[in-house]
C-alpha atoms as a PDB file:
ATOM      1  CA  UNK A   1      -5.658 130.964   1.472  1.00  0.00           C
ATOM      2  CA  UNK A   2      -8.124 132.462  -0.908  1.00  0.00           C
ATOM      3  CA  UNK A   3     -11.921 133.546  -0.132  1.00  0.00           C
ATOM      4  CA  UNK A   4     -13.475 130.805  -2.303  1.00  0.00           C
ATOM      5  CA  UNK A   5     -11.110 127.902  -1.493  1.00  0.00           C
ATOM      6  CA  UNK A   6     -11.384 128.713   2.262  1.00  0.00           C
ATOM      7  CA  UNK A   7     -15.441 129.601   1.699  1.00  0.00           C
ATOM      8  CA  UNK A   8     -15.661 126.018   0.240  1.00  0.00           C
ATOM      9  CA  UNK A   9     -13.683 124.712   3.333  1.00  0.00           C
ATOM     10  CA  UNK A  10     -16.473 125.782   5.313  1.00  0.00           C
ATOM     11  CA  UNK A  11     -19.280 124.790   2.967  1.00  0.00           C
ATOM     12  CA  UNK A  12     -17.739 120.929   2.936  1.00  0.00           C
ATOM     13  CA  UNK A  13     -17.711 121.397   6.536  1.00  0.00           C
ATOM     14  CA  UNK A  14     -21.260 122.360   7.115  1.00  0.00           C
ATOM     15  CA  UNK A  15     -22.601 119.956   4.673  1.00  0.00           C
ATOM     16  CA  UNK A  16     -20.667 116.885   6.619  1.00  0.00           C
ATOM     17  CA  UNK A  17     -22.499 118.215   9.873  1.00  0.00           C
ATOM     18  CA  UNK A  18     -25.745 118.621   8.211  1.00  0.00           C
ATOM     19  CA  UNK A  19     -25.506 114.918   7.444  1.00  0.00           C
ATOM     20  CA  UNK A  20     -24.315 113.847  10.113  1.00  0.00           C
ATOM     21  CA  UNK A  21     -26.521 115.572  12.779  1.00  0.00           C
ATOM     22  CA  UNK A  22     -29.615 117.101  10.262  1.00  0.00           C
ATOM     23  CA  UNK A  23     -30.612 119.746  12.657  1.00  0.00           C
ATOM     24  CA  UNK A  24     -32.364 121.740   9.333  1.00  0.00           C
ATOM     25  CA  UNK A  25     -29.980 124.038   7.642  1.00  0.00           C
ATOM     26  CA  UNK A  26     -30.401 127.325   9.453  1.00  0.00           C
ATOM     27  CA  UNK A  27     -29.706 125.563  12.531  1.00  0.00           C
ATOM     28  CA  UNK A  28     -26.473 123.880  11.136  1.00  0.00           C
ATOM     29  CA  UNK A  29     -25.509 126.911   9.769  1.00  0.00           C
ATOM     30  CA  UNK A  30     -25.975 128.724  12.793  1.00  0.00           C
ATOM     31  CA  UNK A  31     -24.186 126.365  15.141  1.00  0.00           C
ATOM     32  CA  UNK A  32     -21.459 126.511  12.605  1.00  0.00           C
ATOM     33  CA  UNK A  33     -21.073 130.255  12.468  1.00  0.00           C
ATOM     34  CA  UNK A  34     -21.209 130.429  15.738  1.00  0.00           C
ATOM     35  CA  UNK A  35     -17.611 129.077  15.634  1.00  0.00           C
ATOM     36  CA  UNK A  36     -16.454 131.439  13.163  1.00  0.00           C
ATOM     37  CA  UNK A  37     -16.843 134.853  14.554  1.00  0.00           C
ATOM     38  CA  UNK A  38     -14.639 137.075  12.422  1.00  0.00           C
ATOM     39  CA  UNK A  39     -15.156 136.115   8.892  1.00  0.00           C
ATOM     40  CA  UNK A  40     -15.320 138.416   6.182  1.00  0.00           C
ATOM     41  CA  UNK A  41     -18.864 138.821   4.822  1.00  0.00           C
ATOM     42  CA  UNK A  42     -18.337 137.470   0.969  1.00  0.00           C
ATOM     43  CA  UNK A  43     -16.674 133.768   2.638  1.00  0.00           C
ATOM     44  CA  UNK A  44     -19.642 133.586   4.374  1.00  0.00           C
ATOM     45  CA  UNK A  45     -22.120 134.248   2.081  1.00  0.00           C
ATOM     46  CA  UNK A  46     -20.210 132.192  -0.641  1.00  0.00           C
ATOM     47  CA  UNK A  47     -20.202 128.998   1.826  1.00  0.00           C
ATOM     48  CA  UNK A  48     -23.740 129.649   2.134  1.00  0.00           C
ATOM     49  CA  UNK A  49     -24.505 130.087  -1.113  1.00  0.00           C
ATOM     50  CA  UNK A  50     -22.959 126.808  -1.895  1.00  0.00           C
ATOM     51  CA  UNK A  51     -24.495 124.782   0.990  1.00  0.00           C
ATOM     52  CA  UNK A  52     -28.286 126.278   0.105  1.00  0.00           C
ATOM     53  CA  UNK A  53     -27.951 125.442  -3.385  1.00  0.00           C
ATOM     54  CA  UNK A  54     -26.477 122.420  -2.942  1.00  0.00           C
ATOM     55  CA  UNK A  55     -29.105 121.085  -0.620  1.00  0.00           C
ATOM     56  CA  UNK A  56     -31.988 122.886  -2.515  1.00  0.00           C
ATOM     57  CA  UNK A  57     -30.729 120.739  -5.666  1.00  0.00           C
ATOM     58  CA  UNK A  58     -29.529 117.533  -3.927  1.00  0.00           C
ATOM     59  CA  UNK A  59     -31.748 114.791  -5.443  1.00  0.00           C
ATOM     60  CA  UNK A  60     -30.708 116.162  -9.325  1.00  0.00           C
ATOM     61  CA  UNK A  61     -27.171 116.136  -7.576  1.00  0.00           C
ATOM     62  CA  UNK A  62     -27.013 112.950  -6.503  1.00  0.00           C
ATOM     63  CA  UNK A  63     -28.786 111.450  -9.314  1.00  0.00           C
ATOM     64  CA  UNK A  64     -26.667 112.928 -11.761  1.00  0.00           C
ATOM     65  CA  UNK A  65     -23.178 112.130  -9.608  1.00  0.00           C
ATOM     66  CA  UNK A  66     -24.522 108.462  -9.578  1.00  0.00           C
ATOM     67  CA  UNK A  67     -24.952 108.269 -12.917  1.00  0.00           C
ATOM     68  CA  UNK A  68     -20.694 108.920 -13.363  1.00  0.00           C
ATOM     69  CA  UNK A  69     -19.527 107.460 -10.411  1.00  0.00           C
ATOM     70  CA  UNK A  70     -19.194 103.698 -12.077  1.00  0.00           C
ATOM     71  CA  UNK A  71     -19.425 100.888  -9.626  1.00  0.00           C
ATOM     72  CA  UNK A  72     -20.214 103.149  -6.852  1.00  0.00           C
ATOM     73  CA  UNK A  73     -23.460 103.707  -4.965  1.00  0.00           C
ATOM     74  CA  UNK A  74     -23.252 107.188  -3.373  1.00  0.00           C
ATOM     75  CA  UNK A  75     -23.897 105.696   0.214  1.00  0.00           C
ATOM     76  CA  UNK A  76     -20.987 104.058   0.105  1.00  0.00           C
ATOM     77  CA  UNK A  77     -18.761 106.954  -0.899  1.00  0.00           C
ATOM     78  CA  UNK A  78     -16.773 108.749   1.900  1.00  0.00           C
ATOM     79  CA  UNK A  79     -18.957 110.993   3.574  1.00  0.00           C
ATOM     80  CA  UNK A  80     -16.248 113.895   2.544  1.00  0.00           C
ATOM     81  CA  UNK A  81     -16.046 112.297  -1.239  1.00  0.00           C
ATOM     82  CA  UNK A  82     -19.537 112.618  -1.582  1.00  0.00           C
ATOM     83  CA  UNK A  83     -19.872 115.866  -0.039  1.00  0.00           C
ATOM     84  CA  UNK A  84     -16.670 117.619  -2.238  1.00  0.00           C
ATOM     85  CA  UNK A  85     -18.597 116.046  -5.159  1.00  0.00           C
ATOM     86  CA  UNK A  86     -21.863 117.357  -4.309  1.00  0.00           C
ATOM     87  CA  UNK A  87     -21.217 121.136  -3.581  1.00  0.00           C
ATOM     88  CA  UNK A  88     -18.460 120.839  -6.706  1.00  0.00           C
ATOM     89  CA  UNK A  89     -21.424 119.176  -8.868  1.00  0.00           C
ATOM     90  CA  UNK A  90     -23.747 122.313  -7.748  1.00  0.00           C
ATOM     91  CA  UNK A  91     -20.495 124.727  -8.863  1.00  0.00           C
ATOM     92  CA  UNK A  92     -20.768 122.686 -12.462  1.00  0.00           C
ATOM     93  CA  UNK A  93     -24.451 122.620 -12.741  1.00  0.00           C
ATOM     94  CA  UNK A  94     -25.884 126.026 -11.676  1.00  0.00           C
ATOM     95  CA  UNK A  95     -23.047 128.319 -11.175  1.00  0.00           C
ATOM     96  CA  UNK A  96     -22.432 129.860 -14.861  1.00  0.00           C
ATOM     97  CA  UNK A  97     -20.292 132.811 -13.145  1.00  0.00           C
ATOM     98  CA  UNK A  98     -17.821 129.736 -12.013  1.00  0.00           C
ATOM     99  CA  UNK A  99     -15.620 128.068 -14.753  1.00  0.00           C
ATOM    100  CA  UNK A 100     -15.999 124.611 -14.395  1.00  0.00           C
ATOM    101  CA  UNK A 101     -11.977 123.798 -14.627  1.00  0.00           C
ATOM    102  CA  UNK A 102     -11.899 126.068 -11.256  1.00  0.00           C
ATOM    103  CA  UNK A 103     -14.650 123.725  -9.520  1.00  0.00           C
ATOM    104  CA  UNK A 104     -12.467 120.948 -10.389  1.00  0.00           C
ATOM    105  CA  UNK A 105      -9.304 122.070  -9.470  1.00  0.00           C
ATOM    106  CA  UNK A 106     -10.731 123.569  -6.211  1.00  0.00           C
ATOM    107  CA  UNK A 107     -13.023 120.391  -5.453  1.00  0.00           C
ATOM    108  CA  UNK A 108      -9.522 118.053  -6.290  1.00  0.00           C
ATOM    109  CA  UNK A 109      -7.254 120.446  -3.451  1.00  0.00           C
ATOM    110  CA  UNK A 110     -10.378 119.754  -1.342  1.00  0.00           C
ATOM    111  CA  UNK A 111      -9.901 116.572  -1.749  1.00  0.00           C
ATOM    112  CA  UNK A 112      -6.366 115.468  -1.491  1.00  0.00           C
ATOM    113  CA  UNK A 113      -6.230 117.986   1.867  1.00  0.00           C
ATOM    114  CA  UNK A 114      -9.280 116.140   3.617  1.00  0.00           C
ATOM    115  CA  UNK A 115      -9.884 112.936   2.434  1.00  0.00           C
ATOM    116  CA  UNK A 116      -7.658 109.459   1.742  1.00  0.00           C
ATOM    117  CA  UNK A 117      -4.734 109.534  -0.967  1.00  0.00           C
ATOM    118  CA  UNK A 118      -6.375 108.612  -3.626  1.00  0.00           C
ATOM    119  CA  UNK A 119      -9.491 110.535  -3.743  1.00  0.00           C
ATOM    120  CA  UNK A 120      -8.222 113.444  -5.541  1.00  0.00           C
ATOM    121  CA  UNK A 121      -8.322 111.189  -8.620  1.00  0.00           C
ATOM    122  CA  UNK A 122     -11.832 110.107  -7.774  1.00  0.00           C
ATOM    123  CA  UNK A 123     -13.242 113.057  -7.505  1.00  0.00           C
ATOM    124  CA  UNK A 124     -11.612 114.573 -10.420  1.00  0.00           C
ATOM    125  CA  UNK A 125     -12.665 111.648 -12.825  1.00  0.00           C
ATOM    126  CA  UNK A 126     -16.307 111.871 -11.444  1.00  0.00           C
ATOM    127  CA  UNK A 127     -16.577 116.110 -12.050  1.00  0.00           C
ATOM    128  CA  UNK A 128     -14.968 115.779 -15.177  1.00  0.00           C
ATOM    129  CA  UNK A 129     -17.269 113.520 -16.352  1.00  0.00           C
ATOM    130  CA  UNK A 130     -19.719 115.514 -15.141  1.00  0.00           C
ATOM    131  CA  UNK A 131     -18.173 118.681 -17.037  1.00  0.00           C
ATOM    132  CA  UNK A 132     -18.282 116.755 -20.083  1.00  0.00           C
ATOM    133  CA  UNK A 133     -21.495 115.382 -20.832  1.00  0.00           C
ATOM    134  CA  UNK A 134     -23.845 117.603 -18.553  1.00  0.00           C
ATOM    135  CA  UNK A 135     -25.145 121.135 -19.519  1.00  0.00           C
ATOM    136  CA  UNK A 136     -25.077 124.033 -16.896  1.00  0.00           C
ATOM    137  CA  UNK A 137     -28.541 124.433 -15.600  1.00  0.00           C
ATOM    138  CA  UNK A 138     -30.434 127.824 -15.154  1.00  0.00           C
ATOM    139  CA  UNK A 139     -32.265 127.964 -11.408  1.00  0.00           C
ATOM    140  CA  UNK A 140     -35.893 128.917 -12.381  1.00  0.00           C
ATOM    141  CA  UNK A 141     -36.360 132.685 -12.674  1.00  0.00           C
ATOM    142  CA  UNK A 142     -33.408 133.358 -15.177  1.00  0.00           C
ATOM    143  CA  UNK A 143     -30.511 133.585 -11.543  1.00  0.00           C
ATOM    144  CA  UNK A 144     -27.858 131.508 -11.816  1.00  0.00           C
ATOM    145  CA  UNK A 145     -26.218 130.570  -8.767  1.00  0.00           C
END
């Protein structure tokens, strides 16, 4: 398995636990970690990377994934569905370095491994949506995620 599929393995997986126990985010990260002894350094700081920004940007996230996710209220998404589509909506939004057909593609595999049949196509007609009508945002300072 690649660095960045299995880093965003991880990063779906810490963002489920964060919402389902919110212990804060260094906490959830550590307890996670602690699982994980012998990871190489970039999966973890990718993961990481991709759970901070996500959270740090969640409300503009979740905002903009209701705005494309037609007759669906994000609360009553799968807890995985909504948590592929928020880390892949961060990788659209912020991450410039990322091209957005790869945060599809990665965010659909995500999908289709971990969720119900059918929510590959979900979550690829949601991001590309997404992909289409929104413009990569700049984190303030000039960094891109």
């Amino acid at each position: 398995m690649r660095k960045r599929t299995q880093a965003r393995e991880y990063a779906l997986q810490i963002l489920y636990l964060n919402e389902l126990n919110p212990l804060g985010i260094n906490e959830a990260l550590d307890a996670f970690w602690r699982q994980y002894g012998n990871l190489t350094p970039d999966i973890k700081l990718f993961a990481e990377g991709l759970v901070r920004g996500t959270l740090s940007h969640l409300e503009e996230i979740d905002a903009v994934i209701s705005r494309y996710a037609e007759n669906w209220q994000l609360n009553r998404m799968a807890i995985i569905d909504r948590n592929i589509l928020r880390f892949a909506a961060y990788e659209l939004l912020y991450c410039e370095d990322i091209p957005p057909k790869v945060a599809i593609n990665e965010a659909v595999n995500i999908a289709k491994k971990y969720s119900q049949e059918d929510a590959g196509k979900f979550v690829n007609g949601i991001l590309d949506k997404i992909n289409h009508t929104e413009k990569a945002r700049e984190i303030p300072g000039g960094e891109t995620a």
